[in-house]
Protein backbone atom coordinates (compact mmCIF):
# COMPACT_ATOMS: atom_id res chain seq x y z
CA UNK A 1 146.77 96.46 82.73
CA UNK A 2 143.92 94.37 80.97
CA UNK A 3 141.32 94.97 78.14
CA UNK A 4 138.06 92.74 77.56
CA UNK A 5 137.25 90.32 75.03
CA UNK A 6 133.99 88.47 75.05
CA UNK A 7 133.67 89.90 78.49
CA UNK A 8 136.53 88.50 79.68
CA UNK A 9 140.22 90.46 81.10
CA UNK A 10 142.56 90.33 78.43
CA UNK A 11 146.38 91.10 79.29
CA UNK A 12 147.30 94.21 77.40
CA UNK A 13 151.04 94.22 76.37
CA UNK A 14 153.63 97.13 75.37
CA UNK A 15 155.52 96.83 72.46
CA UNK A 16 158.96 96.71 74.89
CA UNK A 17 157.68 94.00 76.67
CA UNK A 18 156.77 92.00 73.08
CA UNK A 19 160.16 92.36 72.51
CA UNK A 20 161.48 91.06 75.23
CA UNK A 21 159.91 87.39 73.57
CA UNK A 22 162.25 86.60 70.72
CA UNK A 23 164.05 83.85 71.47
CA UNK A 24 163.11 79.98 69.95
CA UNK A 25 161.79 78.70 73.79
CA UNK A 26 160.01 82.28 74.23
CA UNK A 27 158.51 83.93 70.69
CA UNK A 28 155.82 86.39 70.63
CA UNK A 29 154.50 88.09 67.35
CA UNK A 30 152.11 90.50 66.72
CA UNK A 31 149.11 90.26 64.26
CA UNK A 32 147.05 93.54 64.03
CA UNK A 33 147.82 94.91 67.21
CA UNK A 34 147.29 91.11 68.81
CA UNK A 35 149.75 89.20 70.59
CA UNK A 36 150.61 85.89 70.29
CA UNK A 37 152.41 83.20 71.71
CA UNK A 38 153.91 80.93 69.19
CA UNK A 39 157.17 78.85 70.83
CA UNK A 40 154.97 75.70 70.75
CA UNK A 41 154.49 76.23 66.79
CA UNK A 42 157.85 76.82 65.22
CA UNK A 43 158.38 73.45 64.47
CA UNK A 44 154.62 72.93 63.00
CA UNK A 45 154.60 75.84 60.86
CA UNK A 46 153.94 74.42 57.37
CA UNK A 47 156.10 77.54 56.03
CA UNK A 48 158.73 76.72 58.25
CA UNK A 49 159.99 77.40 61.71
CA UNK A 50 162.64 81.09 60.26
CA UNK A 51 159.13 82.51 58.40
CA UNK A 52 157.63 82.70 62.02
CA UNK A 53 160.96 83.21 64.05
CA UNK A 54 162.30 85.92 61.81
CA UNK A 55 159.11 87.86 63.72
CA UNK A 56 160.40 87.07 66.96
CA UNK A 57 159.30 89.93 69.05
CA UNK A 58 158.27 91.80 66.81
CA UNK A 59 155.12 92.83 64.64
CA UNK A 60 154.52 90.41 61.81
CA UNK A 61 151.15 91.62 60.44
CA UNK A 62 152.96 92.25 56.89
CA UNK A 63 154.30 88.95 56.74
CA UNK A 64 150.95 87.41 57.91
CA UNK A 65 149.19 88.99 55.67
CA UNK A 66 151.54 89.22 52.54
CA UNK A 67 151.06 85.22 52.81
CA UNK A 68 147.16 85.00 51.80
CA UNK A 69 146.20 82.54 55.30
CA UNK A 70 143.66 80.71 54.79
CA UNK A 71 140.59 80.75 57.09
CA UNK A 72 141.90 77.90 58.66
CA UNK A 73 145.39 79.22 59.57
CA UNK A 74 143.91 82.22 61.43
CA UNK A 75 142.36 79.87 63.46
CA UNK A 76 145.09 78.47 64.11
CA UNK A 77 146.41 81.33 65.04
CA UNK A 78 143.97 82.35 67.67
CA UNK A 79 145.00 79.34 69.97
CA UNK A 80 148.02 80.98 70.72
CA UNK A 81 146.54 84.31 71.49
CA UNK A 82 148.04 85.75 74.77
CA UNK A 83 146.70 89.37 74.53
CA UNK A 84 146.89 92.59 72.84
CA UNK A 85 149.12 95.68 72.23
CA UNK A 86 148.68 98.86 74.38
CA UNK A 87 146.66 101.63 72.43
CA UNK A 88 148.05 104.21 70.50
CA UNK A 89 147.36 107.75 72.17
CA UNK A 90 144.13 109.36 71.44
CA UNK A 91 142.57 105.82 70.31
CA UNK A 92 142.02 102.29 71.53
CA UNK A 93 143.73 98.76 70.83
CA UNK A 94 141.79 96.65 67.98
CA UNK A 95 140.53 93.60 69.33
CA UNK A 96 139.79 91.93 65.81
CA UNK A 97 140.95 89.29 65.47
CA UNK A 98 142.98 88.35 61.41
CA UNK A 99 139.92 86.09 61.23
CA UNK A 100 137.36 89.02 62.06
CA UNK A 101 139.53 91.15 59.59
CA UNK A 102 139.66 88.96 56.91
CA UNK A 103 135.61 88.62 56.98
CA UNK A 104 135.46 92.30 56.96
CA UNK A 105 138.00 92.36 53.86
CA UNK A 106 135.75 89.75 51.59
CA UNK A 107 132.32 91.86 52.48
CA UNK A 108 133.90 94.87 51.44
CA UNK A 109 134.97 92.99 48.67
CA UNK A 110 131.36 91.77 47.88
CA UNK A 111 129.67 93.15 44.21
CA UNK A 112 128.30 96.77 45.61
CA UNK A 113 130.25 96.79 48.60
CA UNK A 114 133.10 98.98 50.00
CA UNK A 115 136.38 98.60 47.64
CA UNK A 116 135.24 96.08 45.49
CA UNK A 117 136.58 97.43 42.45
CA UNK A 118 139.60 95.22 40.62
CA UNK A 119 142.20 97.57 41.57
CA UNK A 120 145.57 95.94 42.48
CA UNK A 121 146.20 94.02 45.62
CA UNK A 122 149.59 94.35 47.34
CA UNK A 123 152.17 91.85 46.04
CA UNK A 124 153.28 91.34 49.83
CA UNK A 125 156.87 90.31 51.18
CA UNK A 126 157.55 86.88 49.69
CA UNK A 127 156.54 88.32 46.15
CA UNK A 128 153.03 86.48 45.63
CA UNK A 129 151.20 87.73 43.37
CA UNK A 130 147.42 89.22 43.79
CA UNK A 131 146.37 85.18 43.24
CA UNK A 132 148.38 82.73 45.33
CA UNK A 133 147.27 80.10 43.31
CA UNK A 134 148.84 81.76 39.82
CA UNK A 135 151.33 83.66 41.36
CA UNK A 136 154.60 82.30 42.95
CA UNK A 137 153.21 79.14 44.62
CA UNK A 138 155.81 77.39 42.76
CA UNK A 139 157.97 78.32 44.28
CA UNK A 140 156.87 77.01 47.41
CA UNK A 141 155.61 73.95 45.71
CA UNK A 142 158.88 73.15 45.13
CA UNK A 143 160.64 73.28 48.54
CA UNK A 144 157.53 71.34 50.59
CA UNK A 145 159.28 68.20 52.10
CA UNK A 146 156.64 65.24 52.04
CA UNK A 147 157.31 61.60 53.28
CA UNK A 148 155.48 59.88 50.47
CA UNK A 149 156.68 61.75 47.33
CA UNK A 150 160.03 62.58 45.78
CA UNK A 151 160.64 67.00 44.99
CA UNK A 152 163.13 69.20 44.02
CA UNK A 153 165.53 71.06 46.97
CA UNK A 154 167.55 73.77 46.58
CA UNK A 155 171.06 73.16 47.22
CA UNK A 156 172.06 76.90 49.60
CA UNK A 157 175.36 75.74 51.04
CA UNK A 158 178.21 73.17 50.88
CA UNK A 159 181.18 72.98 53.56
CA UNK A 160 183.45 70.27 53.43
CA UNK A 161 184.31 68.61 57.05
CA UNK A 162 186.89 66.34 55.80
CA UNK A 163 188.78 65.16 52.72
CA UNK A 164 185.67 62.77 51.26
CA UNK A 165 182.86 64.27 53.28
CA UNK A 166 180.31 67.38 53.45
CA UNK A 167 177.69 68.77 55.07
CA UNK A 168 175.14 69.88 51.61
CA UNK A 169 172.26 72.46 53.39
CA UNK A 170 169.07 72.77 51.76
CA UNK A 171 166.13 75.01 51.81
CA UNK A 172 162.92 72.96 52.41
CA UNK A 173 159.38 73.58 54.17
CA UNK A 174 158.95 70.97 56.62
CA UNK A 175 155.30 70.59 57.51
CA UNK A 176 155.91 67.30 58.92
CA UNK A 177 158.28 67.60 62.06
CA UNK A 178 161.80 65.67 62.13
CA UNK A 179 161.89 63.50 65.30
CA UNK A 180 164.06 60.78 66.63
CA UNK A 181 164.47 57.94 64.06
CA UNK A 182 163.78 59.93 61.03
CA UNK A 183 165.11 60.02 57.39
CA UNK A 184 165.08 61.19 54.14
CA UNK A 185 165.69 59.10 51.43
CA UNK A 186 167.58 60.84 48.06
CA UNK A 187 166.60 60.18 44.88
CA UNK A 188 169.38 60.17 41.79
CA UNK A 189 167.93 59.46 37.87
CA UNK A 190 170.77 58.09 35.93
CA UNK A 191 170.99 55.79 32.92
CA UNK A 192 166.78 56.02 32.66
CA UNK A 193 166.80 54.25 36.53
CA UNK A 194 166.11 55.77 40.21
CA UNK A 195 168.62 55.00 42.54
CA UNK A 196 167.92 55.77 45.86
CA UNK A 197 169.62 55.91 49.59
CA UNK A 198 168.77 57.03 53.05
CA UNK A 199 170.45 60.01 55.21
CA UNK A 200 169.87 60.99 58.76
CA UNK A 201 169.79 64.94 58.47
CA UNK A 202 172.15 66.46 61.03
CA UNK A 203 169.43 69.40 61.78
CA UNK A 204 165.80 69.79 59.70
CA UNK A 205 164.83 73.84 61.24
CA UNK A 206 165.27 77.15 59.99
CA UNK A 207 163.39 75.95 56.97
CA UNK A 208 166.79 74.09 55.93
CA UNK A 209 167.56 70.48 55.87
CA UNK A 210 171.66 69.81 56.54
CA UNK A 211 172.79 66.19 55.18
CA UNK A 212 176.34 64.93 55.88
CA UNK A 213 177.39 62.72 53.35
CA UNK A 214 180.45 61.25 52.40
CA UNK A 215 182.08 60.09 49.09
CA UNK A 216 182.43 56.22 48.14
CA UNK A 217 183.68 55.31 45.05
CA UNK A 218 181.04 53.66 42.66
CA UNK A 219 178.58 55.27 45.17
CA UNK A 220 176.25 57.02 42.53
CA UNK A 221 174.23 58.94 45.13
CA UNK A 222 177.20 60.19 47.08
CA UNK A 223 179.40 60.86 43.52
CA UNK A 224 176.36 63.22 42.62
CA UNK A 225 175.40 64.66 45.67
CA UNK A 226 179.47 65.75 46.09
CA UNK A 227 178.87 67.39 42.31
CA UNK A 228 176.26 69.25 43.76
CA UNK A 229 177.24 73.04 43.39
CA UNK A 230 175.23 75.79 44.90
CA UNK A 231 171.93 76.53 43.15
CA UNK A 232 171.30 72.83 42.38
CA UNK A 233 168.40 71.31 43.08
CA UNK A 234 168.34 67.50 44.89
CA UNK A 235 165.47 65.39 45.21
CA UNK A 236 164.70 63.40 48.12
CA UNK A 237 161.41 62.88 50.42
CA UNK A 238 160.81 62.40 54.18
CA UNK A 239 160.90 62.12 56.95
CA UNK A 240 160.56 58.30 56.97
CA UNK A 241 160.60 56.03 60.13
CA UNK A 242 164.06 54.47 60.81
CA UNK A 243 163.26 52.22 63.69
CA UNK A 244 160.07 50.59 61.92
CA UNK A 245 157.02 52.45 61.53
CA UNK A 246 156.00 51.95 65.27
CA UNK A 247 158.67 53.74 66.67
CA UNK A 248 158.11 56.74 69.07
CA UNK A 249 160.35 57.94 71.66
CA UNK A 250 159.54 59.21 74.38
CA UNK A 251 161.20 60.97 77.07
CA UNK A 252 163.17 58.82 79.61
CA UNK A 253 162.23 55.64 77.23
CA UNK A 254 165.43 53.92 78.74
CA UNK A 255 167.36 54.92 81.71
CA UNK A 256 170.78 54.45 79.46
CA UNK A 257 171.31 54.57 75.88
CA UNK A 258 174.82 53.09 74.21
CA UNK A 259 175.61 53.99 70.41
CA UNK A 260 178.06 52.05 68.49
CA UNK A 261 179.39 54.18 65.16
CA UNK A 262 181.42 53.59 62.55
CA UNK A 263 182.45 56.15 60.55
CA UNK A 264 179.01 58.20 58.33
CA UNK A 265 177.08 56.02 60.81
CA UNK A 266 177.27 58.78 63.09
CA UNK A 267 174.44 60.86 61.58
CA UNK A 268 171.14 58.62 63.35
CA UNK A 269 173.34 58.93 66.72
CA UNK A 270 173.85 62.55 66.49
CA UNK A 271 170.08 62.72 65.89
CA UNK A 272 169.58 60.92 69.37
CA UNK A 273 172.94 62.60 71.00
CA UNK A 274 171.57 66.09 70.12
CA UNK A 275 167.97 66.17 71.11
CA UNK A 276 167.98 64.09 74.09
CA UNK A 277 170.45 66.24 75.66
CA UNK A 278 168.88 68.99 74.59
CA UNK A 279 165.86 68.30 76.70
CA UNK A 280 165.29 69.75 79.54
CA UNK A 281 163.20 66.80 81.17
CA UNK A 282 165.32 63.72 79.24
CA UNK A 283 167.98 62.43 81.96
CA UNK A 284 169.26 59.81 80.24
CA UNK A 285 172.30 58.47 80.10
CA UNK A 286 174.71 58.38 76.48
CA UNK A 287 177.38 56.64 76.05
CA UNK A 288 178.94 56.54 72.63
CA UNK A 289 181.97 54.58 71.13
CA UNK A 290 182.40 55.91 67.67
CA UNK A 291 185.31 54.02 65.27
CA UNK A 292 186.97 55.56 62.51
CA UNK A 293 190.53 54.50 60.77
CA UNK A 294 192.22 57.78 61.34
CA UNK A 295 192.18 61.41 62.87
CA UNK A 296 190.69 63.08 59.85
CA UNK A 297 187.81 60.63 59.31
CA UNK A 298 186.02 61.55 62.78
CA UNK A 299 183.39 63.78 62.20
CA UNK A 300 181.64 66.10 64.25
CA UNK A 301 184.29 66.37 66.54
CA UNK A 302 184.27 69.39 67.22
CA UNK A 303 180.49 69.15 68.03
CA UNK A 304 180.75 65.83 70.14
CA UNK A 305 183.48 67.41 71.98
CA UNK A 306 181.54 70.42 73.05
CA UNK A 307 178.36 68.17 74.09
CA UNK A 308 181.04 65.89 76.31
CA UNK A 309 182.15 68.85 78.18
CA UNK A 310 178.64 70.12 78.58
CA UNK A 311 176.81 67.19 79.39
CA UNK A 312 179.74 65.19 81.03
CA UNK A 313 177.57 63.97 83.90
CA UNK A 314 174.91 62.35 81.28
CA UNK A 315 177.22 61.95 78.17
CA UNK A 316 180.44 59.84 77.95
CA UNK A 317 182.26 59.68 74.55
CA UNK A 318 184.94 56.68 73.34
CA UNK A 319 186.73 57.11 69.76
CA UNK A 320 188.76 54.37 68.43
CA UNK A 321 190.77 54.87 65.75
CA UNK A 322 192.12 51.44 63.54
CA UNK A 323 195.17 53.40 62.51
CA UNK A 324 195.93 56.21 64.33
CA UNK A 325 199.01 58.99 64.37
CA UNK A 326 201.84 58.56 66.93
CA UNK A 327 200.01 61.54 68.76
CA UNK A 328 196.58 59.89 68.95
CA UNK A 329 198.14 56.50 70.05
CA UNK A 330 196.05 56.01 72.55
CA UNK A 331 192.73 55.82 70.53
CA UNK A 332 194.10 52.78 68.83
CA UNK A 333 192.08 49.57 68.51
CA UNK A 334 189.28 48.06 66.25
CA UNK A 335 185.76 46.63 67.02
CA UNK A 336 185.44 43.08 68.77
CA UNK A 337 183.98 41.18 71.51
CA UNK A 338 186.34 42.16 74.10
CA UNK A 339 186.34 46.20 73.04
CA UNK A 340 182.25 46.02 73.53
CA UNK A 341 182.26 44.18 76.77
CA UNK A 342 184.46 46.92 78.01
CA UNK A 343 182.38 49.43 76.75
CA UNK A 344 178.93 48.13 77.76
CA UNK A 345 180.41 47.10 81.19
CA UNK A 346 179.64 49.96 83.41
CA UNK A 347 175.66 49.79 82.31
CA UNK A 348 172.98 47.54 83.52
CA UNK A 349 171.03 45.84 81.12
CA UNK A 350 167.78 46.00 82.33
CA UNK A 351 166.46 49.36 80.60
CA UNK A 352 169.51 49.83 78.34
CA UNK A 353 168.97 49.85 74.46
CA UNK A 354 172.27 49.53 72.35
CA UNK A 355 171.86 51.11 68.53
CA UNK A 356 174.98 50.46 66.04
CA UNK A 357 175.12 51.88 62.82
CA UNK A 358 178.04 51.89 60.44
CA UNK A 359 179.42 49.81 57.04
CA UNK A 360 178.33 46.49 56.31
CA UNK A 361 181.28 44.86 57.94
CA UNK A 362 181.43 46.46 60.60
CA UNK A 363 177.62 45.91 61.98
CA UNK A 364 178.57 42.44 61.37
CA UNK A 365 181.22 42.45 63.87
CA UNK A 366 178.77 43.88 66.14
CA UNK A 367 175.85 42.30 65.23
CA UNK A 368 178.45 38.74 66.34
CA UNK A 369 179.78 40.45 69.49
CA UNK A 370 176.30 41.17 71.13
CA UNK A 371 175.16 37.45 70.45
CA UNK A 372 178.15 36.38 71.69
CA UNK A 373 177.71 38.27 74.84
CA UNK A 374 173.91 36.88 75.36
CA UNK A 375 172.20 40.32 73.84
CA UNK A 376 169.19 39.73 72.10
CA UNK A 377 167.69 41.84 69.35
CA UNK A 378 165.48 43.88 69.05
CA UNK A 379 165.04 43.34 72.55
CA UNK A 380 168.54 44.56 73.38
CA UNK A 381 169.83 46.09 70.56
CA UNK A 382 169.32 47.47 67.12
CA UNK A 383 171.65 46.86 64.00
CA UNK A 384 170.98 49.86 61.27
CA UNK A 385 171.66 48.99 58.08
């Protein structure tokens, strides 16, 4: 079935088949009886992706509207119009569009026109206010992650993953996507100074940014982000570039990609582990050998375990462990020259690029190894401090 719009067919949808759309690689919404395609906006939505996603399949003129767009997001909007809803009996589907709407809204609105008295407006679902700019925009103020200044994030959940480690979630708009080789850097004010340190965030959707860090002692960022109870507020900014400012990959960028880790220094190769193999076009190949000292200090096990026996033709996974139970024997062994010849052995290094990340020490070791078997950096490989 098809309607017209400007003279042309438009695809006329019923509200089953909208619903059939509600999945993160296939969301519809509906806006006034219009339907619209949004999977290739999640991730842009300056509210963040869950505001959008939470509408999967469903109609989301309330939301839309309780959230005062500007003329410019209903714009926006119409780029990913696909068509509109089947009519109601006895009357026909509304073709306006939320920008035609909202110019009908503001001349009714006009001095002697239609409803322009000062009556009260609709508070709408988020709790704004009849003025967004007076009412509850702090709140959103607040939670806006930006790459060039420090803010306040609400601390939503903490879950320990080992004895001197957890993963701290945190509820945060992210108008700027979160690609490979990104960071946020967290901010802690003590004793009238800033210090500062980087994370890789394990995920940034959902509007929620989850940061795995682990406990040092001295550390005062780690000391006070393991304080952190729920409610708190952290303060941090991103995403910055963790390759250099230039950095951009691309799909298939190398034909193999080999990760050294050492303990927390998993968190940039997770970033790389999980979205290239979650590409559907990426066929590159992972290999990862991630060092720890025993059993309980190996994070995201669990989760690097799962990807190996998913992605076992692409994805191979080594853990050493410097000193490991009787039952793990056979992870036993420590970073040298002789371990990373082994494991860089089965790849050619024409289109390889080697990343290792972990404590000072132990890039060193690396950083000595590679020269010493004639890699050259950056052409070769990358040390991350």
């Amino acid at each position: 079935m098809a309607a017209r719009e400007d003279d042309k067919p438009v695809k006329v949808f019923t509200v089953e088949e909208v619903a059939k759309h509600n999945t993160e690689k296939d969301c519809y919404i509906i806006v006034h009886r219009r339907v619209y395609d949004v999977t290739q906006y999640l991730d842009d939505h300056p509210g963040g992706y869950e505001l959008i996603f939470r509408d999967g399949g469903k109609d989301a003129t309330s939301d839309f509207e309780g959230m005062f767009h500007s003329a410019k997001a209903r714009d926006i909007l119409e780029e990913y119009f696909v068509g509109v809803l089947e009519p109601k009996k006895g009357s026909k589907a509304s073709l306006l569009s939320p920008m035609d709407i909202k110019r009908r809204e503001q001349e009714r609105a006009r001095p002697g026109g239609r409803d322009s008295g000062t009556g009260n407006r609709p508070s709408g679902p988020y709790g704004l206010g009849a003025n967004p700019f007076t009412s509850g925009m702090s709140t959103f103020k607040k939670s806006v992650l930006s790459p060039s200044s420090f803010d306040e994030f609400e601390v939503v959940k903490l879950e320990p993953i080992s004895p001197d480690t957890k993963v701290i979630t945190l509820k945060a708009r992210l108008p700027t996507p979160f690609t490979v080789g990104t960071h946020v850097v967290i901010r802690v004010d003590t004793n009238g100074e800033h210090v500062e340190r980087s994370y890789t965030p394990l995920s940034a959707r959902f509007g929620k940014l989850e940061l795995l860090v682990k406990k040092y002692e001295g550390g005062v960022v780690s000391t006070h982000c393991h304080s952190l109870r729920h409610g708190d507020r952290l303060i941090l900014r991103g995403p910055k570039p963790t390759f250099g400012p230039s950095f951009k990959y691309e799909v298939n960028m190398w034909k193999s990609l080999c990760l050294v880790a050492g303990g927390t220094g998993i968190t940039p190769m997770w970033q790389f582990i999980s979205e290239l193999l979650k590409s559907k076009t990426d066929k590159t190949n992972i290999r990862l050998l991630y060092a720890n000292r025993t059993e309980k200090d190996i994070l995201l096990q669990v989760q690097l375990d799962t990807l190996v026996h998913v992605h076992k033709e692409r994805f191979l996974l080594k853990y050493i462990l410097s000193e490991p139970s009787d039952a793990a024997a056979e992870m036993k062994g420590r970073l040298d020259k002789t371990l990373l010849e082994e494991f860089l052995s089965e790849t050619s290094r024409e289109n390889t690029k080697i990343f290792v990340c972990g404590p000072p020490g132990f890039n060193k070791v690396a950083n000595e190894a590679l020269q010493e078997l004639e890699y050259t950096s950056p052409e070769h490989y990358q040390i991350l401090e």
